[in-house]
PDBML (XML) file of the C-alpha atoms, coordinates in Angstrom:
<?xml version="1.0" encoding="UTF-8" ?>
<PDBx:datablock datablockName="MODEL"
   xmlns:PDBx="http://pdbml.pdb.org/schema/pdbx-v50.xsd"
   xmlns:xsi="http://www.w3.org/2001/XMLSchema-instance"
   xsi:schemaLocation="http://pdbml.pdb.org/schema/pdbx-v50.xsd pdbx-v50.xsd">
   <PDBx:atom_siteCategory>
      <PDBx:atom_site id="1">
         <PDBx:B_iso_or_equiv>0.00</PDBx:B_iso_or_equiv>
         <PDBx:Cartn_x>130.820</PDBx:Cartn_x>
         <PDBx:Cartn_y>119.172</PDBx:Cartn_y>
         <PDBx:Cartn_z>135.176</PDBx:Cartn_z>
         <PDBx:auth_asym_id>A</PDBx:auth_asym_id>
         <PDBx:auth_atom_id>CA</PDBx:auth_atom_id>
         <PDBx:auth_comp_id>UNK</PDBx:auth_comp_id>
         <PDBx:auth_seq_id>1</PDBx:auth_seq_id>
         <PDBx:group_PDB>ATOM</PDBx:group_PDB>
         <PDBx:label_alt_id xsi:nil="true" />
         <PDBx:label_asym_id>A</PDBx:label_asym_id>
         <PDBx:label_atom_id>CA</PDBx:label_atom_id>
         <PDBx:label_comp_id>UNK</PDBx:label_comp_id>
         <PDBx:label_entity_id>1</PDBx:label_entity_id>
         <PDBx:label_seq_id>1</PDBx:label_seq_id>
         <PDBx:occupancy>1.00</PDBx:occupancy>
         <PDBx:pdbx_PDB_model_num>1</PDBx:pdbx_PDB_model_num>
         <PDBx:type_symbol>C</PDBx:type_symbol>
      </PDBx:atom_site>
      <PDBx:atom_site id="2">
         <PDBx:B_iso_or_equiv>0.00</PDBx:B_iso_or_equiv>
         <PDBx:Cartn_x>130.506</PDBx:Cartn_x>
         <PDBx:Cartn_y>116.385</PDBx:Cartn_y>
         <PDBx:Cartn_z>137.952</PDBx:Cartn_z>
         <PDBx:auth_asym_id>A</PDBx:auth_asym_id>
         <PDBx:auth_atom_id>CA</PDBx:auth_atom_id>
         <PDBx:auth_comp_id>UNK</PDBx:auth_comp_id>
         <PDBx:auth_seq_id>2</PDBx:auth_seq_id>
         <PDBx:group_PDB>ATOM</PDBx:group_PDB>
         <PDBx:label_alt_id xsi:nil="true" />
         <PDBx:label_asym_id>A</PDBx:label_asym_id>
         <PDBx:label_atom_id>CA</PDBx:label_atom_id>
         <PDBx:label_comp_id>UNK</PDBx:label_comp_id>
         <PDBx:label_entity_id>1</PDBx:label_entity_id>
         <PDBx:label_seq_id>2</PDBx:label_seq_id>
         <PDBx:occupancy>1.00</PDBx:occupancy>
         <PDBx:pdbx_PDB_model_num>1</PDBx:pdbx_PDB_model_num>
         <PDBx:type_symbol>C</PDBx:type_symbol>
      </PDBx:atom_site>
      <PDBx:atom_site id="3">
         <PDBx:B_iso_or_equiv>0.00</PDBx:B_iso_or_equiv>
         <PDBx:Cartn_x>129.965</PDBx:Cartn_x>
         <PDBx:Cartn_y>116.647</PDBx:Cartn_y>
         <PDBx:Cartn_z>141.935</PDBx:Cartn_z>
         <PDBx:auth_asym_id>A</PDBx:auth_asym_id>
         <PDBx:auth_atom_id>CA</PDBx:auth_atom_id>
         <PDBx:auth_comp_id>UNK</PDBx:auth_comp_id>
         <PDBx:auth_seq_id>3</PDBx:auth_seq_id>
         <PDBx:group_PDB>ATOM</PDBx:group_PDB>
         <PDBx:label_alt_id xsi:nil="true" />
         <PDBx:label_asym_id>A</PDBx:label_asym_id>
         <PDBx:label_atom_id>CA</PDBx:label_atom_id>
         <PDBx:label_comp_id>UNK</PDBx:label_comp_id>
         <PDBx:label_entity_id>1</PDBx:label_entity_id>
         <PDBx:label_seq_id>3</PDBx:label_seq_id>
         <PDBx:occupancy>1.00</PDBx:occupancy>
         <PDBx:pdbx_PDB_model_num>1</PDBx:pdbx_PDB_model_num>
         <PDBx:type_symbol>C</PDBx:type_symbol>
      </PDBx:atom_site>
      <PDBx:atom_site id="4">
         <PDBx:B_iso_or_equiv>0.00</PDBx:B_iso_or_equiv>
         <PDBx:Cartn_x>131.922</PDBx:Cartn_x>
         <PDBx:Cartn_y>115.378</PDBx:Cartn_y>
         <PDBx:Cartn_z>144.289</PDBx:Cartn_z>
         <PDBx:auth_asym_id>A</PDBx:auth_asym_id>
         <PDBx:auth_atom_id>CA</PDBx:auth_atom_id>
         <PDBx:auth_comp_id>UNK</PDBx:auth_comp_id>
         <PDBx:auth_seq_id>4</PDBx:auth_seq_id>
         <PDBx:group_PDB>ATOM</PDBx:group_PDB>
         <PDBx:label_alt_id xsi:nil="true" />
         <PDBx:label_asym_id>A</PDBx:label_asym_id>
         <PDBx:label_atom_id>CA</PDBx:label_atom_id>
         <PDBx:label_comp_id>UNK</PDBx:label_comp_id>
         <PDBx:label_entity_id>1</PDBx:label_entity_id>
         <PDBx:label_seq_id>4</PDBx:label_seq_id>
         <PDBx:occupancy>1.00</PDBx:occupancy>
         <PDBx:pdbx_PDB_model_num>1</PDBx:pdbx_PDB_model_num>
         <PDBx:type_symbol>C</PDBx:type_symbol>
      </PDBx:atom_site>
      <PDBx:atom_site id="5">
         <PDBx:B_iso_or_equiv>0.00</PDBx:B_iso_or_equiv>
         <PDBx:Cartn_x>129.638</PDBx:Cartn_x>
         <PDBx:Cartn_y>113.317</PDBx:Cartn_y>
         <PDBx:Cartn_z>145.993</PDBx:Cartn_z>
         <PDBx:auth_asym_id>A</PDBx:auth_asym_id>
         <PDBx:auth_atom_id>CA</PDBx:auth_atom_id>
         <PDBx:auth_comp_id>UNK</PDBx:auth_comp_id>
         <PDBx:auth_seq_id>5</PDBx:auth_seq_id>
         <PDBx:group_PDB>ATOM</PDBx:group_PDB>
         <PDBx:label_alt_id xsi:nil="true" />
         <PDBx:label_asym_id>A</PDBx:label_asym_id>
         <PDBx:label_atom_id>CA</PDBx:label_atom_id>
         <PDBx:label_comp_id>UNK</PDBx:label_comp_id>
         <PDBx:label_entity_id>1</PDBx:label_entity_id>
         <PDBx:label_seq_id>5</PDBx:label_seq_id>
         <PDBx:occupancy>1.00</PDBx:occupancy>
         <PDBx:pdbx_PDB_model_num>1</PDBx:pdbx_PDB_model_num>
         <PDBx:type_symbol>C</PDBx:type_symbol>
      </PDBx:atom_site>
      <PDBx:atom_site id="6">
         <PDBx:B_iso_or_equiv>0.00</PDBx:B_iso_or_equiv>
         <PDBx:Cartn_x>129.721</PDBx:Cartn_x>
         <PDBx:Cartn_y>111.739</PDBx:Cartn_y>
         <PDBx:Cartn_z>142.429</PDBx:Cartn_z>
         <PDBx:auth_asym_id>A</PDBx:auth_asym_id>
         <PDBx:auth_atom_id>CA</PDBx:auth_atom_id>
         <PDBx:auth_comp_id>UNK</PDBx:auth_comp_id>
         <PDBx:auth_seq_id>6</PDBx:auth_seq_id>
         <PDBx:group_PDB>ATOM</PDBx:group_PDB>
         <PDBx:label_alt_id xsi:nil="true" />
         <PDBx:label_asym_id>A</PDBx:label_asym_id>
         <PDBx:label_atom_id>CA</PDBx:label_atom_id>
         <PDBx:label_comp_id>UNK</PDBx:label_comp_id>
         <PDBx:label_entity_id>1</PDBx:label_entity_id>
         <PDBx:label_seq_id>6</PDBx:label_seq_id>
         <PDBx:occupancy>1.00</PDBx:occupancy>
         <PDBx:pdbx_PDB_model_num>1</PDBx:pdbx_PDB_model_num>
         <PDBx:type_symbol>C</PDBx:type_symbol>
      </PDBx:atom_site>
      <PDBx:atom_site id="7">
         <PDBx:B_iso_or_equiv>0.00</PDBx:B_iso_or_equiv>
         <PDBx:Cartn_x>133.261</PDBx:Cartn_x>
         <PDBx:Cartn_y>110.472</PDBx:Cartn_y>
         <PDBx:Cartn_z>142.105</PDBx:Cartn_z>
         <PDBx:auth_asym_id>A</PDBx:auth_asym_id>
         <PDBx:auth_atom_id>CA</PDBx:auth_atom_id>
         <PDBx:auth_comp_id>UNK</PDBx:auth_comp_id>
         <PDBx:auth_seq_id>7</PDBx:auth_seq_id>
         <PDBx:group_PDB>ATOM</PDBx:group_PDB>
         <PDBx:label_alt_id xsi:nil="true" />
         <PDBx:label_asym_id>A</PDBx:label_asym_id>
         <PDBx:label_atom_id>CA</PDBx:label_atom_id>
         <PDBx:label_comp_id>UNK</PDBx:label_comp_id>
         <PDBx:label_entity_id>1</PDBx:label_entity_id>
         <PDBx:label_seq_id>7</PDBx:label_seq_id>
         <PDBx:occupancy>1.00</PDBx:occupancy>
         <PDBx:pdbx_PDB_model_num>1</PDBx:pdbx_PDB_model_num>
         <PDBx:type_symbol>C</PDBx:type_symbol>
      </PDBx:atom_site>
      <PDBx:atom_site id="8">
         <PDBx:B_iso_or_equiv>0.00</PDBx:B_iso_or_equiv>
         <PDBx:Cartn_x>133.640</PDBx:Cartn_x>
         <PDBx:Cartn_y>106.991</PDBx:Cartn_y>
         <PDBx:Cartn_z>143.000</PDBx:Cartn_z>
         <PDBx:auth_asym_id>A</PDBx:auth_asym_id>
         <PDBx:auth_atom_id>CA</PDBx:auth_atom_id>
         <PDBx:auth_comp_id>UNK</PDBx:auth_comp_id>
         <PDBx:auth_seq_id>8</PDBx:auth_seq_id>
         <PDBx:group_PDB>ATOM</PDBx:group_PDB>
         <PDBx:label_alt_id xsi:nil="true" />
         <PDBx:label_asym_id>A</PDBx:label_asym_id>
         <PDBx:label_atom_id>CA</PDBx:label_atom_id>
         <PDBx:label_comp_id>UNK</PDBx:label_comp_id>
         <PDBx:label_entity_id>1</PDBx:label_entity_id>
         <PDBx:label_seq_id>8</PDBx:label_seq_id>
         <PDBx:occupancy>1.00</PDBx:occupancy>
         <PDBx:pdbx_PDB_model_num>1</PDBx:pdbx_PDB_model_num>
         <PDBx:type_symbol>C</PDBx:type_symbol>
      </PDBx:atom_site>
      <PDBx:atom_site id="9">
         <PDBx:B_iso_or_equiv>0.00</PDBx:B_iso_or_equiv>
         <PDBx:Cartn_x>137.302</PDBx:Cartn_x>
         <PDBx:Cartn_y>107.467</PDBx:Cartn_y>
         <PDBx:Cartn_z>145.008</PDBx:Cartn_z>
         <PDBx:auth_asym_id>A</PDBx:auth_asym_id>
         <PDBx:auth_atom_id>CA</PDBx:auth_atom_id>
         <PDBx:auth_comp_id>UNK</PDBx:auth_comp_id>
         <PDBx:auth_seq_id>9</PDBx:auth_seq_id>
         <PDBx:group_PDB>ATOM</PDBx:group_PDB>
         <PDBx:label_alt_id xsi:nil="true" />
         <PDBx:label_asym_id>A</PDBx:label_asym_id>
         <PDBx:label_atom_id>CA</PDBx:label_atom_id>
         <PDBx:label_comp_id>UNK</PDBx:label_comp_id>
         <PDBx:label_entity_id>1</PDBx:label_entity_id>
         <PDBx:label_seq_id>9</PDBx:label_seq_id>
         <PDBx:occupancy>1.00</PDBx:occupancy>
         <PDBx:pdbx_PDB_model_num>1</PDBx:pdbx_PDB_model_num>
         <PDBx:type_symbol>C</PDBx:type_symbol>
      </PDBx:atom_site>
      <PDBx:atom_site id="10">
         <PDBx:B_iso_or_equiv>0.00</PDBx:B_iso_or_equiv>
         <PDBx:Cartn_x>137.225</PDBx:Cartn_x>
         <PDBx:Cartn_y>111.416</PDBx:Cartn_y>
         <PDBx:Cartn_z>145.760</PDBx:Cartn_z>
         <PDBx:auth_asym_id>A</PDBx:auth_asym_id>
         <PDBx:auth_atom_id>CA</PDBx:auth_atom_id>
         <PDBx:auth_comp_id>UNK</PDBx:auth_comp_id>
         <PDBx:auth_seq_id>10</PDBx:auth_seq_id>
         <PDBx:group_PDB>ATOM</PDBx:group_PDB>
         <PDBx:label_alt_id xsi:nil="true" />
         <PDBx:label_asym_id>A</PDBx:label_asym_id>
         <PDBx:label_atom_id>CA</PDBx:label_atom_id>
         <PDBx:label_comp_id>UNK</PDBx:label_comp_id>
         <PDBx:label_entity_id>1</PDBx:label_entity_id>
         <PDBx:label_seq_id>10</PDBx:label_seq_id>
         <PDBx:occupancy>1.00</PDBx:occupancy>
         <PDBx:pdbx_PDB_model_num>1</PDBx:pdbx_PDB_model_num>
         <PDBx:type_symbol>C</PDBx:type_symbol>
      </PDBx:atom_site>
      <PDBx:atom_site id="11">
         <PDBx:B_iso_or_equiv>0.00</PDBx:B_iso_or_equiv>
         <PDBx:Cartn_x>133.833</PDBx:Cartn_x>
         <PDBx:Cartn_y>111.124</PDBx:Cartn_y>
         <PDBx:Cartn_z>147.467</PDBx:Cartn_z>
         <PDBx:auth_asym_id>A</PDBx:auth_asym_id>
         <PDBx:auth_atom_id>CA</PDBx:auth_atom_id>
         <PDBx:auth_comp_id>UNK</PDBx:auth_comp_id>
         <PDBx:auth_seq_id>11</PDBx:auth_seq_id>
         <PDBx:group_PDB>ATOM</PDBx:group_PDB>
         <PDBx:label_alt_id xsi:nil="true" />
         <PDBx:label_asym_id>A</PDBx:label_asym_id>
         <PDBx:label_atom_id>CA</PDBx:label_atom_id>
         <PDBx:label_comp_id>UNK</PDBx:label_comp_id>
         <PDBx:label_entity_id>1</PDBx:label_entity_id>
         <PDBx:label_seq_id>11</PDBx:label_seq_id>
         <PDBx:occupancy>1.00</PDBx:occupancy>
         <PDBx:pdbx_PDB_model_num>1</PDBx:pdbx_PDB_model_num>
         <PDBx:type_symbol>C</PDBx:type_symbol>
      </PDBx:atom_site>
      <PDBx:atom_site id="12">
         <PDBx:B_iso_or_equiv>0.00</PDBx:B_iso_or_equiv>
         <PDBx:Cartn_x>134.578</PDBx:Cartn_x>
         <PDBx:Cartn_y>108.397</PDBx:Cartn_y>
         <PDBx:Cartn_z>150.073</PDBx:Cartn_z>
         <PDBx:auth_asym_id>A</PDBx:auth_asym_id>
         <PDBx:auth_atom_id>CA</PDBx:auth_atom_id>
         <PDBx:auth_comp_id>UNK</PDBx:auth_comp_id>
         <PDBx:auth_seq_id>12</PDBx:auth_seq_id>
         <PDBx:group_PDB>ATOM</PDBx:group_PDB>
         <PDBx:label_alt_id xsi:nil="true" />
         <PDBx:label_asym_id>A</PDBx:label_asym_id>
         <PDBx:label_atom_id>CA</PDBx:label_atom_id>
         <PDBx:label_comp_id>UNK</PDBx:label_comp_id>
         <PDBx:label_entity_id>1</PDBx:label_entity_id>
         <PDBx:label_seq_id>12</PDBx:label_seq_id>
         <PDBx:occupancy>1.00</PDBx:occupancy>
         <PDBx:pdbx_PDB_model_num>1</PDBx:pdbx_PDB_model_num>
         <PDBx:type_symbol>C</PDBx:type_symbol>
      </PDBx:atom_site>
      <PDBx:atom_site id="13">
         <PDBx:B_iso_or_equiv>0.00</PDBx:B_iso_or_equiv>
         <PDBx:Cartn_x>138.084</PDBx:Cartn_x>
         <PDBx:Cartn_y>109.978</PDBx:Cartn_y>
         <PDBx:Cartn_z>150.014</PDBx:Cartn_z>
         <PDBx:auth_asym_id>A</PDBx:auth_asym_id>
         <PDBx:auth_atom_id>CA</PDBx:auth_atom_id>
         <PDBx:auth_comp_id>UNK</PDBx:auth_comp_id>
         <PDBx:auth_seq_id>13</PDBx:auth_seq_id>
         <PDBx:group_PDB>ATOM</PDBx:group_PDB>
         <PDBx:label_alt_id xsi:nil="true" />
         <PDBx:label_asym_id>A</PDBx:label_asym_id>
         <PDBx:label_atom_id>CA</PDBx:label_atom_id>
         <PDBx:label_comp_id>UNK</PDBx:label_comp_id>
         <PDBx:label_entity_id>1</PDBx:label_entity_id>
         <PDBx:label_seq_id>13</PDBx:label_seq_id>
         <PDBx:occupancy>1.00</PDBx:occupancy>
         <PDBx:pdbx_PDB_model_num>1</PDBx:pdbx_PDB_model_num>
         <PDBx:type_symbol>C</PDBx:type_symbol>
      </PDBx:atom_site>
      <PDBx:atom_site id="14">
         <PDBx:B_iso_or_equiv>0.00</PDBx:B_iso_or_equiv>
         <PDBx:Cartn_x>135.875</PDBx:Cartn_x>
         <PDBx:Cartn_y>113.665</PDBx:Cartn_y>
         <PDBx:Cartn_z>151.394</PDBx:Cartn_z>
         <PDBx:auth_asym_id>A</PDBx:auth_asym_id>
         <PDBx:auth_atom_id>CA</PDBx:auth_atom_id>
         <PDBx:auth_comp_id>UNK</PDBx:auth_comp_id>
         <PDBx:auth_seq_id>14</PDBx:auth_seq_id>
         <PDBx:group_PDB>ATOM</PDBx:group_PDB>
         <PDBx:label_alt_id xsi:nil="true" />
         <PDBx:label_asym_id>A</PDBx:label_asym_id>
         <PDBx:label_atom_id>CA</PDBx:label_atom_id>
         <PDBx:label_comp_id>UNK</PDBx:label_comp_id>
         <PDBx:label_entity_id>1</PDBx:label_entity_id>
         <PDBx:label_seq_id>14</PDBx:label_seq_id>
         <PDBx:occupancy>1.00</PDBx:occupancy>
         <PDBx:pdbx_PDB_model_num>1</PDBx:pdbx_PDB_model_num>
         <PDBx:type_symbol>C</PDBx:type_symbol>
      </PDBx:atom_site>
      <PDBx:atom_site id="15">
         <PDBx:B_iso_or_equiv>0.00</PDBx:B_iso_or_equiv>
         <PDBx:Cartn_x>134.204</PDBx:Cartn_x>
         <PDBx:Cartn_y>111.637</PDBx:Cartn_y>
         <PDBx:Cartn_z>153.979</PDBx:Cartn_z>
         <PDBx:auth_asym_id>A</PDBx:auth_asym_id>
         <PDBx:auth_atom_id>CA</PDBx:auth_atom_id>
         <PDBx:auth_comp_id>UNK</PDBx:auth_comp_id>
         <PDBx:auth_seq_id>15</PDBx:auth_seq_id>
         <PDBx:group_PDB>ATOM</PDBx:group_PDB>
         <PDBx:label_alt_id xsi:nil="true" />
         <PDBx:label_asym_id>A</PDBx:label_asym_id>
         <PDBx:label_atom_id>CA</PDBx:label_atom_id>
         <PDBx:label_comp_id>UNK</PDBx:label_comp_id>
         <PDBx:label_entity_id>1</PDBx:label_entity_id>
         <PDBx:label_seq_id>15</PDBx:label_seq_id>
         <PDBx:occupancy>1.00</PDBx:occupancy>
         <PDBx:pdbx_PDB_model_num>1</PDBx:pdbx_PDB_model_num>
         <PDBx:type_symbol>C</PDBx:type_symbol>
      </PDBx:atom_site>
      <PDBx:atom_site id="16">
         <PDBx:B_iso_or_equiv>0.00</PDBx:B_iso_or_equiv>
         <PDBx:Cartn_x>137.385</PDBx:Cartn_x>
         <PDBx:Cartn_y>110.418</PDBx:Cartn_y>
         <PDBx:Cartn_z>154.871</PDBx:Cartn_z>
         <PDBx:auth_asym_id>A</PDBx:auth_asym_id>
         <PDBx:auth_atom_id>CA</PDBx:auth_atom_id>
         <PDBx:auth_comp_id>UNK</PDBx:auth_comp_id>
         <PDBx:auth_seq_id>16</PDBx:auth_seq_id>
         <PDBx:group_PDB>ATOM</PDBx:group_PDB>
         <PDBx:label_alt_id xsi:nil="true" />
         <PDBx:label_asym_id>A</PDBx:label_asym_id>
         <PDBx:label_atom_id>CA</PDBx:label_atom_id>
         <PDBx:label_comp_id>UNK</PDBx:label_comp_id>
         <PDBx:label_entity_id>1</PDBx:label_entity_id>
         <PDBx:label_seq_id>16</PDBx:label_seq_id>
         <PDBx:occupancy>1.00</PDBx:occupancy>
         <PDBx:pdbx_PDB_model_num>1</PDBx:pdbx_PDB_model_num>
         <PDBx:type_symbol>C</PDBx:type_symbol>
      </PDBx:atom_site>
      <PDBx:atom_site id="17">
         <PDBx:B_iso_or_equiv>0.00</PDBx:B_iso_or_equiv>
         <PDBx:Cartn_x>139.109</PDBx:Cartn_x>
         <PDBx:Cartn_y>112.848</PDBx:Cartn_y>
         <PDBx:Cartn_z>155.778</PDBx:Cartn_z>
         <PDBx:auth_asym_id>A</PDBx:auth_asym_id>
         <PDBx:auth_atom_id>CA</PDBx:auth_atom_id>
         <PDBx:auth_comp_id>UNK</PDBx:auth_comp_id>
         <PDBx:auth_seq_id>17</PDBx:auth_seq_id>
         <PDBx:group_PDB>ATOM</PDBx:group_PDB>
         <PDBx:label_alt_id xsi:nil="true" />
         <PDBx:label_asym_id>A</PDBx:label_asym_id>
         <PDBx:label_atom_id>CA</PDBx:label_atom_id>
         <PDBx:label_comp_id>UNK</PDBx:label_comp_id>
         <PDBx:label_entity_id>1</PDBx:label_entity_id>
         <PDBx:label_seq_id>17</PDBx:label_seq_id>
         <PDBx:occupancy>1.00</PDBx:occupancy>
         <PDBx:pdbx_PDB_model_num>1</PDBx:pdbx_PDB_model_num>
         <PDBx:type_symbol>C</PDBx:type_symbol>
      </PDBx:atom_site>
      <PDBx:atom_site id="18">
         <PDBx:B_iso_or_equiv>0.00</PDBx:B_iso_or_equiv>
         <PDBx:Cartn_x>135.918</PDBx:Cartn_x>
         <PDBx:Cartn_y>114.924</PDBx:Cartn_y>
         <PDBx:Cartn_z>157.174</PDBx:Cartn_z>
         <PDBx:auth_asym_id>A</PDBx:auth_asym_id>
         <PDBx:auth_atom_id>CA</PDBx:auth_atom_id>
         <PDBx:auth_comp_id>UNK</PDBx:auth_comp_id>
         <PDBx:auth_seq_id>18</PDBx:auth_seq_id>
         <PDBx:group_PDB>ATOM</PDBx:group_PDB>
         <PDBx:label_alt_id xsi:nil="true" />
         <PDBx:label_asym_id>A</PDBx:label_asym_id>
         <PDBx:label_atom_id>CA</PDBx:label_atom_id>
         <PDBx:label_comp_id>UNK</PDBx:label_comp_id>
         <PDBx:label_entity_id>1</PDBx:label_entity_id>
         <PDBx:label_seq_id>18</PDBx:label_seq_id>
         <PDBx:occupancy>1.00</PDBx:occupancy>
         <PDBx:pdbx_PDB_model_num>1</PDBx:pdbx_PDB_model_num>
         <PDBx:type_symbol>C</PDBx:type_symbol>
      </PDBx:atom_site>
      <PDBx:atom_site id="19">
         <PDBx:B_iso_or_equiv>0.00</PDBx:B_iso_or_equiv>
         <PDBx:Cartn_x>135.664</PDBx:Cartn_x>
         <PDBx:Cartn_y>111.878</PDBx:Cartn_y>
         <PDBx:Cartn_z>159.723</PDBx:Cartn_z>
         <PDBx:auth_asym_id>A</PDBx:auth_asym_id>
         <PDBx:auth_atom_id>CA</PDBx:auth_atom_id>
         <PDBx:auth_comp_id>UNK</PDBx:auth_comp_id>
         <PDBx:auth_seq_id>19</PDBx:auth_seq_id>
         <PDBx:group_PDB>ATOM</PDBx:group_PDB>
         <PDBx:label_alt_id xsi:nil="true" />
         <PDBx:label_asym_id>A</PDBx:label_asym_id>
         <PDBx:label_atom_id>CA</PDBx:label_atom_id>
         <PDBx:label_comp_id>UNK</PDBx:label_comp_id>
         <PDBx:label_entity_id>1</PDBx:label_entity_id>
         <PDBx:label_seq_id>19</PDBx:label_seq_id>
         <PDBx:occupancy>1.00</PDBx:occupancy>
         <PDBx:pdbx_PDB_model_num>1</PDBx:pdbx_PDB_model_num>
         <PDBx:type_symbol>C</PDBx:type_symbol>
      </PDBx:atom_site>
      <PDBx:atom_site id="20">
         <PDBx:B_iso_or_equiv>0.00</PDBx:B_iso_or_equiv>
         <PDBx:Cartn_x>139.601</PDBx:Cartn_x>
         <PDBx:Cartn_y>112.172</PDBx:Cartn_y>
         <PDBx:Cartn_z>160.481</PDBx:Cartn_z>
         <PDBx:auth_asym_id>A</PDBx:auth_asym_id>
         <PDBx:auth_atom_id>CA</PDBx:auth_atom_id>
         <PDBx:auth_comp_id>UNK</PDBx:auth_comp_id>
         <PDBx:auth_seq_id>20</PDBx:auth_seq_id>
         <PDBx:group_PDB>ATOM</PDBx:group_PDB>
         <PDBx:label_alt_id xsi:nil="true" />
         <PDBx:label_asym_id>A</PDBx:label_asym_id>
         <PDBx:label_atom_id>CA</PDBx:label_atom_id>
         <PDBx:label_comp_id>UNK</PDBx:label_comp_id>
         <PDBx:label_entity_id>1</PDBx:label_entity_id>
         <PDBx:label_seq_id>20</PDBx:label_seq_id>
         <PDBx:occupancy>1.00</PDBx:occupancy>
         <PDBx:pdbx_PDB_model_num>1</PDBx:pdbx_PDB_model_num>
         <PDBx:type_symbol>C</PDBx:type_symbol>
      </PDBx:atom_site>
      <PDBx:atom_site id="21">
         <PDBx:B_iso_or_equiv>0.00</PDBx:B_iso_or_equiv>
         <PDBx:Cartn_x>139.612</PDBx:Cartn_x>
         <PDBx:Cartn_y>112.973</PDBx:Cartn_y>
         <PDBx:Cartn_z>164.543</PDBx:Cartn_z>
         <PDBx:auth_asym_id>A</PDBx:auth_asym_id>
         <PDBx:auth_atom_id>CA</PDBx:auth_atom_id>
         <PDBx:auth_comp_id>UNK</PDBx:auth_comp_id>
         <PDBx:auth_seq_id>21</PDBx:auth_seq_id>
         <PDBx:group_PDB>ATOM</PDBx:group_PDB>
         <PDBx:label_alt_id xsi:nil="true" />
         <PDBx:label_asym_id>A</PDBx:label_asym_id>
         <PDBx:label_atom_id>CA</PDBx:label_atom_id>
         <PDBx:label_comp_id>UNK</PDBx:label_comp_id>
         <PDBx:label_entity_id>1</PDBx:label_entity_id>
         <PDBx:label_seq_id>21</PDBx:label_seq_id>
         <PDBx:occupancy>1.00</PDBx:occupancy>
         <PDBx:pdbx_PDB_model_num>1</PDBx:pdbx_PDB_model_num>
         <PDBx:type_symbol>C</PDBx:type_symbol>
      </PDBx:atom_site>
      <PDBx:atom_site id="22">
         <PDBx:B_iso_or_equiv>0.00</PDBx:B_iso_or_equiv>
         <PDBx:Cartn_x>139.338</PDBx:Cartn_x>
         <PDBx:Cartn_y>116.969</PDBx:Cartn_y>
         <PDBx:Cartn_z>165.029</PDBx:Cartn_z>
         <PDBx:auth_asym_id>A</PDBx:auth_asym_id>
         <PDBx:auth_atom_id>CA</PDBx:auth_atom_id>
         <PDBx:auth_comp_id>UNK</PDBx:auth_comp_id>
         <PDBx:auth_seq_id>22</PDBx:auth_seq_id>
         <PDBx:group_PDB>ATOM</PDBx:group_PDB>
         <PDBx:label_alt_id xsi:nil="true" />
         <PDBx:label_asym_id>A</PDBx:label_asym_id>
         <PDBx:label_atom_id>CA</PDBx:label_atom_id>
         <PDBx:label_comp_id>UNK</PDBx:label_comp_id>
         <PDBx:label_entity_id>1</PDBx:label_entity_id>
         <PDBx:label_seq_id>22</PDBx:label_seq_id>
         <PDBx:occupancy>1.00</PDBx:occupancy>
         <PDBx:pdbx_PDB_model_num>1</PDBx:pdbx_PDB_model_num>
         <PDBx:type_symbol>C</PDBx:type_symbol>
      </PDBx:atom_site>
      <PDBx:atom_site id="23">
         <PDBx:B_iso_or_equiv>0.00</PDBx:B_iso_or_equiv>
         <PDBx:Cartn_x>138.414</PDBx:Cartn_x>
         <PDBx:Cartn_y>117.947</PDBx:Cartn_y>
         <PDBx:Cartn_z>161.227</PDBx:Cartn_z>
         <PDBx:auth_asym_id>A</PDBx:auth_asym_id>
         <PDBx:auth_atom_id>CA</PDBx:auth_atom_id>
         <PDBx:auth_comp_id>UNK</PDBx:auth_comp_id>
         <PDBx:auth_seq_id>23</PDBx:auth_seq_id>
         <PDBx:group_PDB>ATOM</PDBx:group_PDB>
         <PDBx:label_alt_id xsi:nil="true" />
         <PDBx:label_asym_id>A</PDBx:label_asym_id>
         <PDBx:label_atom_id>CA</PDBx:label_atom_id>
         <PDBx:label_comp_id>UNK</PDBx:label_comp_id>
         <PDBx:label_entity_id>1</PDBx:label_entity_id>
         <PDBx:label_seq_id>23</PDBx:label_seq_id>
         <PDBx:occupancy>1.00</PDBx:occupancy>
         <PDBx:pdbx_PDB_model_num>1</PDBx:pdbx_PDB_model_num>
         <PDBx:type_symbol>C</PDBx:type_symbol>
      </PDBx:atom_site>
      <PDBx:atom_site id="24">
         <PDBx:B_iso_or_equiv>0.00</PDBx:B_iso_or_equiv>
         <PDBx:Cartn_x>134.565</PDBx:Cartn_x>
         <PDBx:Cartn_y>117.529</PDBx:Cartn_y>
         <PDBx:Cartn_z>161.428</PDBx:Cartn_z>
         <PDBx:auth_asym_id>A</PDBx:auth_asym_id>
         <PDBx:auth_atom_id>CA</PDBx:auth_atom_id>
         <PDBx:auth_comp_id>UNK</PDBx:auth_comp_id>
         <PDBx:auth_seq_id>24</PDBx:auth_seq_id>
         <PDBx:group_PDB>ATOM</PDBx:group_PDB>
         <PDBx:label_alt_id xsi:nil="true" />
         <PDBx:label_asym_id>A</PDBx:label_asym_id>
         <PDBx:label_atom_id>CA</PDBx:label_atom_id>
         <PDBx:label_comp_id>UNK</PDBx:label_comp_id>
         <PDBx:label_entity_id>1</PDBx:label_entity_id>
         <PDBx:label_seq_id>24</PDBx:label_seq_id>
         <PDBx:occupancy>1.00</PDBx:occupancy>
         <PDBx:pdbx_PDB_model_num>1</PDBx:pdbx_PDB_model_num>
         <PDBx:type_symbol>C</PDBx:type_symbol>
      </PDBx:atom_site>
      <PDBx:atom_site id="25">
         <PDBx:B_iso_or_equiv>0.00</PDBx:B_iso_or_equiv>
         <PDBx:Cartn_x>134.923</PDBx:Cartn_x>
         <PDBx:Cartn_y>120.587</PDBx:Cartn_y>
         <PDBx:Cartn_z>164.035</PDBx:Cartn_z>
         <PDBx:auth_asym_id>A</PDBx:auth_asym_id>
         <PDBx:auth_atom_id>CA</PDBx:auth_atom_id>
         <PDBx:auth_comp_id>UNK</PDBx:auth_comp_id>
         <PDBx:auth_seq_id>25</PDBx:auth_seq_id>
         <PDBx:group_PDB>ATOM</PDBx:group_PDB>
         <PDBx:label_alt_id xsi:nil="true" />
         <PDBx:label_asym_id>A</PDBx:label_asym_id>
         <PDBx:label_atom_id>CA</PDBx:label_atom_id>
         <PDBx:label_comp_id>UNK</PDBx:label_comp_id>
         <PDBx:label_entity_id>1</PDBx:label_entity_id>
         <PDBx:label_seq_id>25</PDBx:label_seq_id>
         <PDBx:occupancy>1.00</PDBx:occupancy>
         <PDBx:pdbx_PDB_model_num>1</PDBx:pdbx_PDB_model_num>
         <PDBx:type_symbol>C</PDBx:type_symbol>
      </PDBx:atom_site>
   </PDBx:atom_siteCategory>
</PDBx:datablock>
């Protein structure tokens, strides 16, 4: 129905948390 990437809140929110010290790994 929609992407992620695509939400206006959830996407940053991803990115967020992906850039959160020790997750990216």
């Amino acid at each position: 129905v929609q992407q992620i990437a695509d939400y206006p809140n959830l996407g940053p929110y991803l990115r967020d948390i992906y850039q959160h010290p020790g997750v990216a790994d």
